[in-house]
PDB file of N, CA and C in Angstrom:
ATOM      1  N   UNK A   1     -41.966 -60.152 -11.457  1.00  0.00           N
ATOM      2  CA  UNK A   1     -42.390 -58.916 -12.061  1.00  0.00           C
ATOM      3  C   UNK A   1     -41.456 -58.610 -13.223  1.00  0.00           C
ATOM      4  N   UNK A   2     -42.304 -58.088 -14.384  1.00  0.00           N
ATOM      5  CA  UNK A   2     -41.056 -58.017 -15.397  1.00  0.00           C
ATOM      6  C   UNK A   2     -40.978 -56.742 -15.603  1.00  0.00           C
ATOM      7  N   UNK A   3     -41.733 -55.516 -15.288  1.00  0.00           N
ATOM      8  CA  UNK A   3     -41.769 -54.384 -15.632  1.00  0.00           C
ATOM      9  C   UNK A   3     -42.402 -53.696 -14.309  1.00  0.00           C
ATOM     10  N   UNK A   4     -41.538 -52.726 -13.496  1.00  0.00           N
ATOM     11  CA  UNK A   4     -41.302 -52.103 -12.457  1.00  0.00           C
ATOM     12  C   UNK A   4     -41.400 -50.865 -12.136  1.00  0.00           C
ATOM     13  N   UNK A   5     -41.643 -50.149 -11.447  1.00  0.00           N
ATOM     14  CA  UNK A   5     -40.976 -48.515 -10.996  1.00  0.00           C
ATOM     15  C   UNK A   5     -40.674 -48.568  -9.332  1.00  0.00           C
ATOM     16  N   UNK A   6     -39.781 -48.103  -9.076  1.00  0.00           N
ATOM     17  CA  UNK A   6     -39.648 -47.705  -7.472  1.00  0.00           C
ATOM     18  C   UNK A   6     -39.991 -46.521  -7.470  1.00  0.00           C
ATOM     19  N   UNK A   7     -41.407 -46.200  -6.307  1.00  0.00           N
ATOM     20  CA  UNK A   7     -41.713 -44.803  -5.778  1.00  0.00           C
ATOM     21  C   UNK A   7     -41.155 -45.131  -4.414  1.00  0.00           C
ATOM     22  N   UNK A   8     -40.685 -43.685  -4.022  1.00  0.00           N
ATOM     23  CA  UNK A   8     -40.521 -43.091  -2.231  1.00  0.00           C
ATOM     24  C   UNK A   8     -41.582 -42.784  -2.053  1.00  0.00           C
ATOM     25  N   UNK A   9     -42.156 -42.644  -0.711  1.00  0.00           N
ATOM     26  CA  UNK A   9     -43.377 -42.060  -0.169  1.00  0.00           C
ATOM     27  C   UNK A   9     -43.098 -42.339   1.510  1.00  0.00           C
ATOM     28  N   UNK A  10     -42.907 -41.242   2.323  1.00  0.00           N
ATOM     29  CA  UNK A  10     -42.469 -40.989   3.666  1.00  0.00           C
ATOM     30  C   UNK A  10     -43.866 -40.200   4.260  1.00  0.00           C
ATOM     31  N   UNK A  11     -44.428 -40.099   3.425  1.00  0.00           N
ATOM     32  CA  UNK A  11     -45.523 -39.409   4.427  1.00  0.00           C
ATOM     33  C   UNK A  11     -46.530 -39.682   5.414  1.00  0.00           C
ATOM     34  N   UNK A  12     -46.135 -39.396   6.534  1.00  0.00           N
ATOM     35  CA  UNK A  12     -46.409 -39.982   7.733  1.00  0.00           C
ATOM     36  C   UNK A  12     -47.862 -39.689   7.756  1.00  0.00           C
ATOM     37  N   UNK A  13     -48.545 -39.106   7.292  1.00  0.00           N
ATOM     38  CA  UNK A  13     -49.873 -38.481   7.583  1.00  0.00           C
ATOM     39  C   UNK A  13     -50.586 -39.468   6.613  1.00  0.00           C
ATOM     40  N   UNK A  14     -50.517 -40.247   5.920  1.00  0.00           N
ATOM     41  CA  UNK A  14     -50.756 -41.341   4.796  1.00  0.00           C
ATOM     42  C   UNK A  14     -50.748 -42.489   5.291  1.00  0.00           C
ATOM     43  N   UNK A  15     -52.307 -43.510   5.065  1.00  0.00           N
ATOM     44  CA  UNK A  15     -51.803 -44.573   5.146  1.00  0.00           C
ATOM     45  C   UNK A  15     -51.257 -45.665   4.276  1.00  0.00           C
ATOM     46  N   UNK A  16     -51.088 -46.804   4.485  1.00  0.00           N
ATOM     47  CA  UNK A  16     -50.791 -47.572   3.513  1.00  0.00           C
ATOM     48  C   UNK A  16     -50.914 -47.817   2.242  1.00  0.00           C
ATOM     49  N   UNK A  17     -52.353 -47.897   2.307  1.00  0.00           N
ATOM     50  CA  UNK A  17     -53.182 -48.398   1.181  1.00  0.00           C
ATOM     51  C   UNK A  17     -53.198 -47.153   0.461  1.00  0.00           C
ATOM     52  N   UNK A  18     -53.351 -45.626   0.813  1.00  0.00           N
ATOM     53  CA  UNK A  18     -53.532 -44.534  -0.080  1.00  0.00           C
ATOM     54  C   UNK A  18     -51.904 -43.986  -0.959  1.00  0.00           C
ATOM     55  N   UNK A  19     -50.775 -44.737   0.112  1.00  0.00           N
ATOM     56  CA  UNK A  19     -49.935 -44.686  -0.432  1.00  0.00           C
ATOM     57  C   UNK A  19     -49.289 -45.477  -1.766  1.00  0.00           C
ATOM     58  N   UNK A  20     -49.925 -47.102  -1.420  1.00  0.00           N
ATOM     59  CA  UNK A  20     -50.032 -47.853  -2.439  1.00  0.00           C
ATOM     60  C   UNK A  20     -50.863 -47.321  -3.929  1.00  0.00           C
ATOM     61  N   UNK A  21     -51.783 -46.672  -3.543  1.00  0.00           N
ATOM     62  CA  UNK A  21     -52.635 -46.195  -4.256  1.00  0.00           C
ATOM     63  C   UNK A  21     -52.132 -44.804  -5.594  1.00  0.00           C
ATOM     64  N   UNK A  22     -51.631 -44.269  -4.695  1.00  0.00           N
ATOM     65  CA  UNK A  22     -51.013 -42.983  -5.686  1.00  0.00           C
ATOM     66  C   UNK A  22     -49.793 -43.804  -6.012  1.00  0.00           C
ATOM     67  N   UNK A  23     -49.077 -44.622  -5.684  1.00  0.00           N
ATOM     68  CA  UNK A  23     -48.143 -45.148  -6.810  1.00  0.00           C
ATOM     69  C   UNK A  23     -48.165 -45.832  -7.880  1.00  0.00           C
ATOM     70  N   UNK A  24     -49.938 -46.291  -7.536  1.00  0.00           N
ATOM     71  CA  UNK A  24     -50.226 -47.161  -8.423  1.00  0.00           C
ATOM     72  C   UNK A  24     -51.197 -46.191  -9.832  1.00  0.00           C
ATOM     73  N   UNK A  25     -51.467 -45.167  -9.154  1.00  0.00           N
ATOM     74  CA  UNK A  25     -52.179 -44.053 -10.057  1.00  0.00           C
ATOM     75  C   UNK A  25     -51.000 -43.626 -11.009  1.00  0.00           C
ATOM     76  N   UNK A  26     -49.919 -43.180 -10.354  1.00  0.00           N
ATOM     77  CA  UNK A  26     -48.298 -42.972 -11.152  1.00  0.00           C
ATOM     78  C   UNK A  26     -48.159 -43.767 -12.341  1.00  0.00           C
ATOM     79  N   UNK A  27     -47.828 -44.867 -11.916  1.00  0.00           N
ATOM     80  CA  UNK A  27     -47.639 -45.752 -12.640  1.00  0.00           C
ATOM     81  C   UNK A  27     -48.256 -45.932 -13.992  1.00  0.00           C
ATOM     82  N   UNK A  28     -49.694 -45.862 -13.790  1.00  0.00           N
ATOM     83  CA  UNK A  28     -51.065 -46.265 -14.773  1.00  0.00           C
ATOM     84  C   UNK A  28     -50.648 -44.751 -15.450  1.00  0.00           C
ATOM     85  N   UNK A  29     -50.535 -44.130 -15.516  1.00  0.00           N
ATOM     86  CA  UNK A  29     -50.239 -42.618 -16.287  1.00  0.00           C
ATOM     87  C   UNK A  29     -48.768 -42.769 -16.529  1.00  0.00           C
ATOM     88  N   UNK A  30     -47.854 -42.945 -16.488  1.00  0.00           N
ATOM     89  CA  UNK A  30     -46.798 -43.179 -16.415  1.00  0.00           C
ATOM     90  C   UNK A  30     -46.586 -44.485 -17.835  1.00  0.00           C
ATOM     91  N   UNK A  31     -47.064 -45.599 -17.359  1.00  0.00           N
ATOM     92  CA  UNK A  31     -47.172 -46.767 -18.232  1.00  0.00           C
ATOM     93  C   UNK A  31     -47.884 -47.312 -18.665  1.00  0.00           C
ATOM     94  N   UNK A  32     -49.310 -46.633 -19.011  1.00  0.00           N
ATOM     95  CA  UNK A  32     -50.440 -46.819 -19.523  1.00  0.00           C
ATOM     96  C   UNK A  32     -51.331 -48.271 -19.378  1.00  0.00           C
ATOM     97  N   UNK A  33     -50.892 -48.762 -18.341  1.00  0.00           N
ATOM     98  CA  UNK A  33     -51.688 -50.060 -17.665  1.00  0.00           C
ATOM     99  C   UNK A  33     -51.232 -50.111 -16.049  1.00  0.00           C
ATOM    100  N   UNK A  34     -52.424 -50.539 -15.583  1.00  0.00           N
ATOM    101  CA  UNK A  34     -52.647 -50.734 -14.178  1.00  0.00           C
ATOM    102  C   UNK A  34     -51.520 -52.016 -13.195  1.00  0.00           C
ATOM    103  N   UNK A  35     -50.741 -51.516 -12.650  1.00  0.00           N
ATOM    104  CA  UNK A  35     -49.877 -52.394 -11.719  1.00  0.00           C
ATOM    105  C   UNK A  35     -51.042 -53.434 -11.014  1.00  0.00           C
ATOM    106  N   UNK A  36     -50.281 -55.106 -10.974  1.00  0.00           N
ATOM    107  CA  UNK A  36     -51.045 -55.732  -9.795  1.00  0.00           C
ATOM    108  C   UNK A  36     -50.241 -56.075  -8.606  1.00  0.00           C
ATOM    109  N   UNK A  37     -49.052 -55.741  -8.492  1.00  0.00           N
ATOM    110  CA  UNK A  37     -47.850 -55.649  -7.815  1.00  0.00           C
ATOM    111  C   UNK A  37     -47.317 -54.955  -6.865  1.00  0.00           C
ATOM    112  N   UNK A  38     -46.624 -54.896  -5.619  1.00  0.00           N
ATOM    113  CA  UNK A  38     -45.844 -54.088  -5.031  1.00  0.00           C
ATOM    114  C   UNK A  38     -45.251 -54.760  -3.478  1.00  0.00           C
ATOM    115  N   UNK A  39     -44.058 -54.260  -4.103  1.00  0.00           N
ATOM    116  CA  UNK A  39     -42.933 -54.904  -2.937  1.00  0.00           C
ATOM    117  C   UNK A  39     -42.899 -53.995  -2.048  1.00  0.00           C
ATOM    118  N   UNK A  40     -42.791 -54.178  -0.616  1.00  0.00           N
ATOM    119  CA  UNK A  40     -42.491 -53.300   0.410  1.00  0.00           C
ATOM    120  C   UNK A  40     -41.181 -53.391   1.956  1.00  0.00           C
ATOM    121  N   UNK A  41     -40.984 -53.150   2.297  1.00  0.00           N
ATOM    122  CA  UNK A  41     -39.887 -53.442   3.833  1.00  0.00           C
ATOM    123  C   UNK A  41     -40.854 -53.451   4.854  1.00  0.00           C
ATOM    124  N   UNK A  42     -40.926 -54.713   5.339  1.00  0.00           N
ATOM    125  CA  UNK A  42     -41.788 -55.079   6.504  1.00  0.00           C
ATOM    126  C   UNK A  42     -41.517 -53.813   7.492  1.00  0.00           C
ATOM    127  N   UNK A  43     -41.231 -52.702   7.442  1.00  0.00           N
ATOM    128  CA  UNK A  43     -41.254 -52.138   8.709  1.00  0.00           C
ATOM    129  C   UNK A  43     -41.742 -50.889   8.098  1.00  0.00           C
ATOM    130  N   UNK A  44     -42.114 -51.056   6.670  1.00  0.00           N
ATOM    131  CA  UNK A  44     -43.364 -49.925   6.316  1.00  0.00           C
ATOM    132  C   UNK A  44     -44.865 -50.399   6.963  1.00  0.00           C
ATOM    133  N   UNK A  45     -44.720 -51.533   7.114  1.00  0.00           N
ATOM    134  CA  UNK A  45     -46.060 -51.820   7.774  1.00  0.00           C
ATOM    135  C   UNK A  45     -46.503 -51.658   9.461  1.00  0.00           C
ATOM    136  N   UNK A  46     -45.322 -50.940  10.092  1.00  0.00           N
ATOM    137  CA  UNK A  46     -45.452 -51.521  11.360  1.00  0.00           C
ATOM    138  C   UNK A  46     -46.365 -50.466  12.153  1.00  0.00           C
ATOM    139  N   UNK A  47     -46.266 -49.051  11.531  1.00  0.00           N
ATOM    140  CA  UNK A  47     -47.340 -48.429  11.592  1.00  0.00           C
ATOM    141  C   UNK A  47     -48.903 -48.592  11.318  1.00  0.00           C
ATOM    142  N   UNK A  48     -49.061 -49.577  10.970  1.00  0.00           N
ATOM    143  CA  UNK A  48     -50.874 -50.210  10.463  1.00  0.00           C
ATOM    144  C   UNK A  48     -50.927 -51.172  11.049  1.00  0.00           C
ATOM    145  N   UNK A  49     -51.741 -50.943  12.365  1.00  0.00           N
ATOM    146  CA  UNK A  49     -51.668 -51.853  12.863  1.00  0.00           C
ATOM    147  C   UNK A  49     -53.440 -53.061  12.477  1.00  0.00           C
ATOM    148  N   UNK A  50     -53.992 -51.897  11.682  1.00  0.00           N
ATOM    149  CA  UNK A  50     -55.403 -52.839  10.808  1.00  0.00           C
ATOM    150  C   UNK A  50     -55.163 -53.658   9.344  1.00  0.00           C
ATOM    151  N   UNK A  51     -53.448 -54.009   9.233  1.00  0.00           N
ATOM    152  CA  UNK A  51     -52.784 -54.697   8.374  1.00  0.00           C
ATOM    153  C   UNK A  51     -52.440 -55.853   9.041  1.00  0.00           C
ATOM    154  N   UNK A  52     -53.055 -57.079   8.476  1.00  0.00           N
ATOM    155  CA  UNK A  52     -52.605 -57.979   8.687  1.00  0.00           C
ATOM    156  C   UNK A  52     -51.611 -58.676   7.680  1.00  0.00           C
ATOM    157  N   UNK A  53     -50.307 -58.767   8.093  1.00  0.00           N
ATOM    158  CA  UNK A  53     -49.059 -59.428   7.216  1.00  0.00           C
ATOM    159  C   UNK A  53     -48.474 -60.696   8.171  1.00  0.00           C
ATOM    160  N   UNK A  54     -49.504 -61.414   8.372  1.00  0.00           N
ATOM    161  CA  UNK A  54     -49.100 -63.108   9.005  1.00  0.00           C
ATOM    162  C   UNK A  54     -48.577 -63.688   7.899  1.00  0.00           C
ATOM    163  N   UNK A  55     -49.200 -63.535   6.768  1.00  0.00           N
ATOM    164  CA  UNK A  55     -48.088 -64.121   5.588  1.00  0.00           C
ATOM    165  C   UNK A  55     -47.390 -63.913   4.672  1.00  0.00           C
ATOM    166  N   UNK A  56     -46.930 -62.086   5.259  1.00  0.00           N
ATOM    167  CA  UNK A  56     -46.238 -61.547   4.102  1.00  0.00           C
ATOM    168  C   UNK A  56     -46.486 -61.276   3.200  1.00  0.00           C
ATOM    169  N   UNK A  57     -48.165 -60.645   3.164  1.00  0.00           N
ATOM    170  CA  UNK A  57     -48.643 -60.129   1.755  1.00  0.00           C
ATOM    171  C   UNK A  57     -49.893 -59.684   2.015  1.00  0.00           C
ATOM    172  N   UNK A  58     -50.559 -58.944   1.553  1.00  0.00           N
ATOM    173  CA  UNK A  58     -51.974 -58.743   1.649  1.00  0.00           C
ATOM    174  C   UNK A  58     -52.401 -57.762   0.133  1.00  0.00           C
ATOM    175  N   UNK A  59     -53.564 -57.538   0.670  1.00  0.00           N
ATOM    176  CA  UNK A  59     -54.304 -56.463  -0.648  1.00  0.00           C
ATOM    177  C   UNK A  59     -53.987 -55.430  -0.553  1.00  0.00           C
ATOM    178  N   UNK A  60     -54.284 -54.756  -1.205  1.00  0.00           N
ATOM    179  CA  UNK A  60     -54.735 -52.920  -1.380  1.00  0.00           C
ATOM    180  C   UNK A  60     -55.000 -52.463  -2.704  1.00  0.00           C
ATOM    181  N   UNK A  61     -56.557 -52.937  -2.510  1.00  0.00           N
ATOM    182  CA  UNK A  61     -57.776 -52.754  -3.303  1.00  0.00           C
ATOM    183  C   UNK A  61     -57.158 -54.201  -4.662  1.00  0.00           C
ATOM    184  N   UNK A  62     -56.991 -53.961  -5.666  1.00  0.00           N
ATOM    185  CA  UNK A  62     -56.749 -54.386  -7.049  1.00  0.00           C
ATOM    186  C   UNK A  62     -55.119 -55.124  -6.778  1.00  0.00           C
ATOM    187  N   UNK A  63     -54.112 -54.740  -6.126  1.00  0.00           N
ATOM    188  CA  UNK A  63     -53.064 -54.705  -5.924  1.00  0.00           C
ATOM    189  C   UNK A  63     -52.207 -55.534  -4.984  1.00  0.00           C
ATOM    190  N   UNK A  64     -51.430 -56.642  -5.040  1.00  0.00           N
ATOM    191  CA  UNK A  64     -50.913 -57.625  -4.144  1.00  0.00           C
ATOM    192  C   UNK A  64     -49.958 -57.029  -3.249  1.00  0.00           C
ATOM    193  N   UNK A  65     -49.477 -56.704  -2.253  1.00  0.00           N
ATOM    194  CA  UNK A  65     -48.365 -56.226  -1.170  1.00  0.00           C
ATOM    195  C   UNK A  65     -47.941 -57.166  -0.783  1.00  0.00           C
ATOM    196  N   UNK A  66     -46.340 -57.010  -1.334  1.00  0.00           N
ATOM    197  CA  UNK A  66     -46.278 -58.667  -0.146  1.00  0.00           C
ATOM    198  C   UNK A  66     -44.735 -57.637   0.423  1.00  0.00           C
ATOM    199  N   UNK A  67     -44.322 -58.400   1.481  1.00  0.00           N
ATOM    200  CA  UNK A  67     -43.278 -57.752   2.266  1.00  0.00           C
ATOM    201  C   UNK A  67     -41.689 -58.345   1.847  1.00  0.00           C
ATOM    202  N   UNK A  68     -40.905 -57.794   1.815  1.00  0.00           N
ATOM    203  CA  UNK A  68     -39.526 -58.134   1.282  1.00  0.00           C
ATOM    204  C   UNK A  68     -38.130 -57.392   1.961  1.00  0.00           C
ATOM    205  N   UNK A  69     -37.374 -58.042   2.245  1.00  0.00           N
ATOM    206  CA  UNK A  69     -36.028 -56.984   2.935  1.00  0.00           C
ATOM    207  C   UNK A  69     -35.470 -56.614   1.765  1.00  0.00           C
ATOM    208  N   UNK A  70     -35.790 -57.375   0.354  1.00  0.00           N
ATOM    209  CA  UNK A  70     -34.715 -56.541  -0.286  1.00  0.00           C
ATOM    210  C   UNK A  70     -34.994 -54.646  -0.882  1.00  0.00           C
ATOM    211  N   UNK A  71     -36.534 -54.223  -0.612  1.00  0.00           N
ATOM    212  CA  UNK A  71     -36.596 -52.953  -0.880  1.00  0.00           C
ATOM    213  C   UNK A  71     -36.549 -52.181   0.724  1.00  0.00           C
ATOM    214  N   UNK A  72     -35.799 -50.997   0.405  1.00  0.00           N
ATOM    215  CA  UNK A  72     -35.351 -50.297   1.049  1.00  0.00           C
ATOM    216  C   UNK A  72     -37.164 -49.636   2.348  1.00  0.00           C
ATOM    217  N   UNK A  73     -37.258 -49.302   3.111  1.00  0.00           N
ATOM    218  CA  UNK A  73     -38.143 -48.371   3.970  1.00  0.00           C
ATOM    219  C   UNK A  73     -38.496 -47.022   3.196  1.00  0.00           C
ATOM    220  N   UNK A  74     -39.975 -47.594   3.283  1.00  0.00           N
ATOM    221  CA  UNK A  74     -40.773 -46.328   2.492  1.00  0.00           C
ATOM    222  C   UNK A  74     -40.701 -46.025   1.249  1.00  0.00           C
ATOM    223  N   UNK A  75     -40.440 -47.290   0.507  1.00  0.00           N
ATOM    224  CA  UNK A  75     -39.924 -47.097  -1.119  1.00  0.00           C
ATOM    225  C   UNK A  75     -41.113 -48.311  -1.551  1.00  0.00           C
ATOM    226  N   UNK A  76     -41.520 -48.429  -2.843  1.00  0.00           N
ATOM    227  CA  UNK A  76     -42.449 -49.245  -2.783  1.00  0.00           C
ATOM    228  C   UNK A  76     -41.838 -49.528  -4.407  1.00  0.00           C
ATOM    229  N   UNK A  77     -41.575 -51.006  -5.031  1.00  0.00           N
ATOM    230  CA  UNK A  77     -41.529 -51.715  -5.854  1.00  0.00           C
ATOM    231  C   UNK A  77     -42.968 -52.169  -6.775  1.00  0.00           C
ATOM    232  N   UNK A  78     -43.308 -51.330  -7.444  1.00  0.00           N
ATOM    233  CA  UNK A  78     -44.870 -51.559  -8.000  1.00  0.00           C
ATOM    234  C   UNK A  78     -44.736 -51.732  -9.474  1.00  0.00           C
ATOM    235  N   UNK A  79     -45.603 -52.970  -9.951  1.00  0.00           N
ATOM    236  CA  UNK A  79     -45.456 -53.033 -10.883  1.00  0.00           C
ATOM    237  C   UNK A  79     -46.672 -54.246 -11.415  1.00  0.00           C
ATOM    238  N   UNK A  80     -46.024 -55.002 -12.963  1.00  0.00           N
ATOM    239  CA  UNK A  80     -47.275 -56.113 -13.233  1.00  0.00           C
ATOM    240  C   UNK A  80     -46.538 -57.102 -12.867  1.00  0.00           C
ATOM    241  N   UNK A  81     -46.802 -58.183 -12.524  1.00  0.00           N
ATOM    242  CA  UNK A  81     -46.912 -59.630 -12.243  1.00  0.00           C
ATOM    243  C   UNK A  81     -47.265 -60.226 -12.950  1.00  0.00           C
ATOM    244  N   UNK A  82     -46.495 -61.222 -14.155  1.00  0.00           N
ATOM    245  CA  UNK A  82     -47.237 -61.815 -15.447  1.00  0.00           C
ATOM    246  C   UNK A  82     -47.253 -62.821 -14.657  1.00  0.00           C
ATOM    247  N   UNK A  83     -48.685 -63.709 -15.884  1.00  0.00           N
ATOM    248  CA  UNK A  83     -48.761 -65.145 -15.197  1.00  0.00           C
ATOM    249  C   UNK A  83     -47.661 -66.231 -16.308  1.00  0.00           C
ATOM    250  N   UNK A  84     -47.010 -67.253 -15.717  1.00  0.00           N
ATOM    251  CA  UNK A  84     -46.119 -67.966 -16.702  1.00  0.00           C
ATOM    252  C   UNK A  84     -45.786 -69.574 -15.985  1.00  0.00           C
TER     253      UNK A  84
END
């Protein structure tokens, strides 16, 4: 990823994907193009249990999730993914 933002988002009443979602709405207003990106801490997922992460990544909608220890719980790494 060459161009980034870290959002927090703790809200328990939220799921995944809507959370992915408003960061990715942020972002697109924020940086005037659409993220395909976002890093997460495998133990943001452990609450969804209709997430499947057997390989450390999945969708949400337009948007790649893949799981990583190096971002912190409940913080989400979103951004573009160039191809190279």
């Amino acid at each position: 990823m060459n161009i980034g933002m870290l959002w927090f988002d703790n809200d328990s009443k939220s799921d995944l994907v809507s959370k992915v979602t408003r960061a990715a709405s942020y972002y697109t207003g924020k940086y005037g193009d659409q993220p395909n990106i976002c890093f997460i801490h495998p133990t943001t997922v452990n609450d969804q249990p209709t997430i499947n992460t057997q390989d450390q990544k999945f969708q949400a909608g337009e948007i790649e999730v893949r799981l990583t220890n190096s971002v912190l719980p409940h913080h989400f790494w979103i951004g573009r993914q160039t191809q190279s």
